[in-house]
Protein backbone atom coordinates (compact mmCIF):
# COMPACT_ATOMS: atom_id res chain seq x y z
CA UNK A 1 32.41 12.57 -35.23
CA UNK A 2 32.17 12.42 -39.18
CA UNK A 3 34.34 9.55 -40.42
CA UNK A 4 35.26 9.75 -44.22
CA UNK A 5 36.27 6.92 -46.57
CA UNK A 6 38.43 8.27 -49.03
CA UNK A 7 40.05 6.37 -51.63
CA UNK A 8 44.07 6.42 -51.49
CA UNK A 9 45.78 8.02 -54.10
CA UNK A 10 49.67 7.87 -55.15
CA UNK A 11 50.14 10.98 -52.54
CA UNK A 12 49.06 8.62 -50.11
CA UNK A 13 51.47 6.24 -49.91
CA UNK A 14 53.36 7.39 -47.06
CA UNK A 15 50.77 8.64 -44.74
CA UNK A 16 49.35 4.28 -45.20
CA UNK A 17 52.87 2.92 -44.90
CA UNK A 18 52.60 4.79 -41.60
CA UNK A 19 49.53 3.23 -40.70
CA UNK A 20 50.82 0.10 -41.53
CA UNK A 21 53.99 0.55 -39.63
CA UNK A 22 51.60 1.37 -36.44
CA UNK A 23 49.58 -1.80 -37.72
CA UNK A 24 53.01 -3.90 -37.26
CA UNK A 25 52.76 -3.11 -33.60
CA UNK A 26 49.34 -3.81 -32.16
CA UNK A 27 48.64 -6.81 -34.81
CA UNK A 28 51.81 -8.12 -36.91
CA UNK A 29 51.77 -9.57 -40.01
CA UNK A 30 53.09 -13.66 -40.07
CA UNK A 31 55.00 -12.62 -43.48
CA UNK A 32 58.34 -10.25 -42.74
CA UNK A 33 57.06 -6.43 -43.15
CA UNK A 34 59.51 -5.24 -45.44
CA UNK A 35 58.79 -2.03 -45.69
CA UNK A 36 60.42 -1.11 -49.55
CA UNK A 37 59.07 -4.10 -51.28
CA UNK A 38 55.38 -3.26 -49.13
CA UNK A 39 55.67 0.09 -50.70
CA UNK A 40 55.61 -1.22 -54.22
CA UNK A 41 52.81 -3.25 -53.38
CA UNK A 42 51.02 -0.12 -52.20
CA UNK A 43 51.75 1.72 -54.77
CA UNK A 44 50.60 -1.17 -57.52
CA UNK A 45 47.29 -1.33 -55.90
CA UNK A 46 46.74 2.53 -55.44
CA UNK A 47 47.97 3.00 -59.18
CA UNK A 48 44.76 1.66 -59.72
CA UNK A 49 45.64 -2.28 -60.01
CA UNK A 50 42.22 -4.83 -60.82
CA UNK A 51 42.94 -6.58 -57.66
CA UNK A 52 41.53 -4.53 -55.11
CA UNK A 53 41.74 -0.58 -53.52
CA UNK A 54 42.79 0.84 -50.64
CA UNK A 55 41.21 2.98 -48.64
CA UNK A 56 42.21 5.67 -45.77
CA UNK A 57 39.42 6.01 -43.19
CA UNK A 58 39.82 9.77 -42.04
CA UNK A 59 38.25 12.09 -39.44
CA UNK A 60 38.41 15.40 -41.37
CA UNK A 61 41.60 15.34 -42.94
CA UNK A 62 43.29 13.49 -40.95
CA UNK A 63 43.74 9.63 -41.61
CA UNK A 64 42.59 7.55 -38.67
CA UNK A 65 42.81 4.35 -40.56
CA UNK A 66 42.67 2.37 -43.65
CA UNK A 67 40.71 -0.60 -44.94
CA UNK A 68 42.31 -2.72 -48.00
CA UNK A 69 39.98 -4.69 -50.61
CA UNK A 70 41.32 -7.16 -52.63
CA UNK A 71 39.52 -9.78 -55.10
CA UNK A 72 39.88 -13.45 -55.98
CA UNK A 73 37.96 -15.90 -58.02
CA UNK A 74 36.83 -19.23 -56.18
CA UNK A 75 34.15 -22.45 -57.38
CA UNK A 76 33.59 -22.92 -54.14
CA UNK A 77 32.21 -19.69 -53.29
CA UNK A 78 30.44 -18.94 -56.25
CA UNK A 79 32.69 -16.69 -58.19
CA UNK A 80 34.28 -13.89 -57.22
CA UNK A 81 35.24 -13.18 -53.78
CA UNK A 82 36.56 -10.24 -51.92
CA UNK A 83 39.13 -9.93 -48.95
CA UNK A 84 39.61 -7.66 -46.08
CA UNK A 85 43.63 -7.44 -46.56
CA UNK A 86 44.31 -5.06 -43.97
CA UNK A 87 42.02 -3.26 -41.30
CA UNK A 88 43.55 -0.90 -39.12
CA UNK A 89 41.97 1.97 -36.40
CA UNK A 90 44.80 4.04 -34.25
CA UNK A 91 43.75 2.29 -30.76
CA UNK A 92 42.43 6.03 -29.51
CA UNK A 93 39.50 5.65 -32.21
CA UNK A 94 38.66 2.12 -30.99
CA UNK A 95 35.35 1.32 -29.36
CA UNK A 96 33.43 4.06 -31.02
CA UNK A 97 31.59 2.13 -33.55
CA UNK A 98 34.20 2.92 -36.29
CA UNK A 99 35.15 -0.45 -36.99
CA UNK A 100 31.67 -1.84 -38.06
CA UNK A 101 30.80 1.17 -39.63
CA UNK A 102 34.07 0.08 -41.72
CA UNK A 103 33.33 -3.32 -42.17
CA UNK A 104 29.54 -2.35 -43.50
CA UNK A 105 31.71 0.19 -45.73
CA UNK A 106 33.88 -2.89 -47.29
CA UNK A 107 30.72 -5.28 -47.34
CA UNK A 108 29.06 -2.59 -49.46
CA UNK A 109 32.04 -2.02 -51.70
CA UNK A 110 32.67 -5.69 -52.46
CA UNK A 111 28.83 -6.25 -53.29
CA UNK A 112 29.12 -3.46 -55.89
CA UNK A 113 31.98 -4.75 -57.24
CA UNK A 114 30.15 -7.91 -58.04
CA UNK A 115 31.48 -9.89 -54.73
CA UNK A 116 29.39 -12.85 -53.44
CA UNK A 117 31.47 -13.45 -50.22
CA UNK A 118 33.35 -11.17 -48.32
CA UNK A 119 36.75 -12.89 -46.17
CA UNK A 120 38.79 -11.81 -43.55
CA UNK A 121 41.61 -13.01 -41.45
CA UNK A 122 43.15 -12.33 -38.05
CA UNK A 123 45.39 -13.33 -35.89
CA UNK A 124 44.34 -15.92 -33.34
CA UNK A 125 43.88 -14.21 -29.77
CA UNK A 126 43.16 -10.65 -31.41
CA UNK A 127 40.53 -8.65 -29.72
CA UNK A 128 38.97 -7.50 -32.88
CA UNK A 129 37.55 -11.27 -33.07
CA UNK A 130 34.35 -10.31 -31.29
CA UNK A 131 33.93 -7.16 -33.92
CA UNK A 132 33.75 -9.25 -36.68
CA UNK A 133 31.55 -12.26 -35.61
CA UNK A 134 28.88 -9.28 -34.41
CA UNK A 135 29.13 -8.34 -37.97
CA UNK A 136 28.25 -11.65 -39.45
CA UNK A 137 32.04 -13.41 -40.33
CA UNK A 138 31.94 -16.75 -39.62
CA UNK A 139 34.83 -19.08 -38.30
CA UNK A 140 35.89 -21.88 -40.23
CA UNK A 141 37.09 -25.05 -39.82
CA UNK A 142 39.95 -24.44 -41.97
CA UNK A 143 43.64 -22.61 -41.22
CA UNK A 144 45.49 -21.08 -43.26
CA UNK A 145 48.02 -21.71 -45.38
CA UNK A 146 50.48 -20.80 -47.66
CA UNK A 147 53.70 -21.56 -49.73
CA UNK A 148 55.26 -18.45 -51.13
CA UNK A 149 56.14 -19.11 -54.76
CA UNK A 150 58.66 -16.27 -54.84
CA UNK A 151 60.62 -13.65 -53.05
C-alpha cells in the first residue's frame, strides 16, 4: 500500500472536517466540536497560517487520514516546540504500520521546521497510547490544563 502525505489545501476543507467529524466518534475532543467555528480554524491554518499545517494522509487519492502540526515557543524546552494537534486513521487502516510511519512523518517535519521537541496528547484510556510510547513519547508527570480566554 503507498501512503501519501499531502499537504491540505483550501479545497480540502471539507473532505478534513469529515475526518474530524469521524475523529469525534472513536476519540472526542474535551472542548465542544463546533463544527462552523472548527471550520474557520481549518481554514486559517490551511490558508497558510505560521502556526502549524495540516496534512491529509491519503492512499492514492483518497484521504485515509490527517495529521495536524502546530508550533509554540517554550524556555523550558529549549525554544520552539511542535504539537501533534490532531492524528486521525479511519479504524479499517489501523494496525498496518500507518500510524508510526505518520508519527516519523511529523517528527521529521517539526525537525525541519526548526522544532527541538515534538508533543502530543491523548485521551486517557485510548488505545493509540502504546503507538506512541513505541515511538519514543514520553509520559509526564503533568495534566493538562487550560482556561479558555475567549469564546
Amino acid at each position: 500500500m503507498t501512503v501519501l502525505y499531502r499537504r491540505a489545501k483550501e479545497e480540502d476543507t471539507e473532505a478534513l472536517l469529515g475526518l474530524m467529524r469521524e475523529m469525534q466518534h472513536d476519540d472526542p475532543w474535551s472542548a465542544p466540536f463546533v463544527e462552523a467555528k472548527v471550520a474557520d480554524s481549518v481554514r486559517e491554518l490551511i490558508a497558510g497560517s505560521h502556526y502549524g499545517s495540516a496534512w491529509l494522509i491519503c492512499e492514492g487519492d483518497i484521504a485515509i487520514g490527517y495529521i495536524v502540526l502546530c508550533f509554540d515557543y517554550s524556555l523550558e524546552y529549549g525554544g520552539k516546540g511542535a504539537w501533534i494537534d490532531e492524528f486521525y486513521i479511519r479504524g479499517e487502516h489501523r494496525g498496518k504500520g500507518l500510524g508510526a510511519a505518520a508519527l516519523q512523518f511529523a517528527e521529521e517535519k517539526a525537525a525541519a521546521a526548526g522544532a527541538r521537541v515534538l508533543h502530543l496528547e491523548v485521551n486517557r484510556g485510548n488505545p493509540a497510547i502504546g503507538l506512541y510510547r513505541r515511538a519514543g513519547f514520553e509520559d509526564h508527570e503533568r495534566y493538562l490544563m487550560s482556561k479558555w480566554l475567549r469564546d
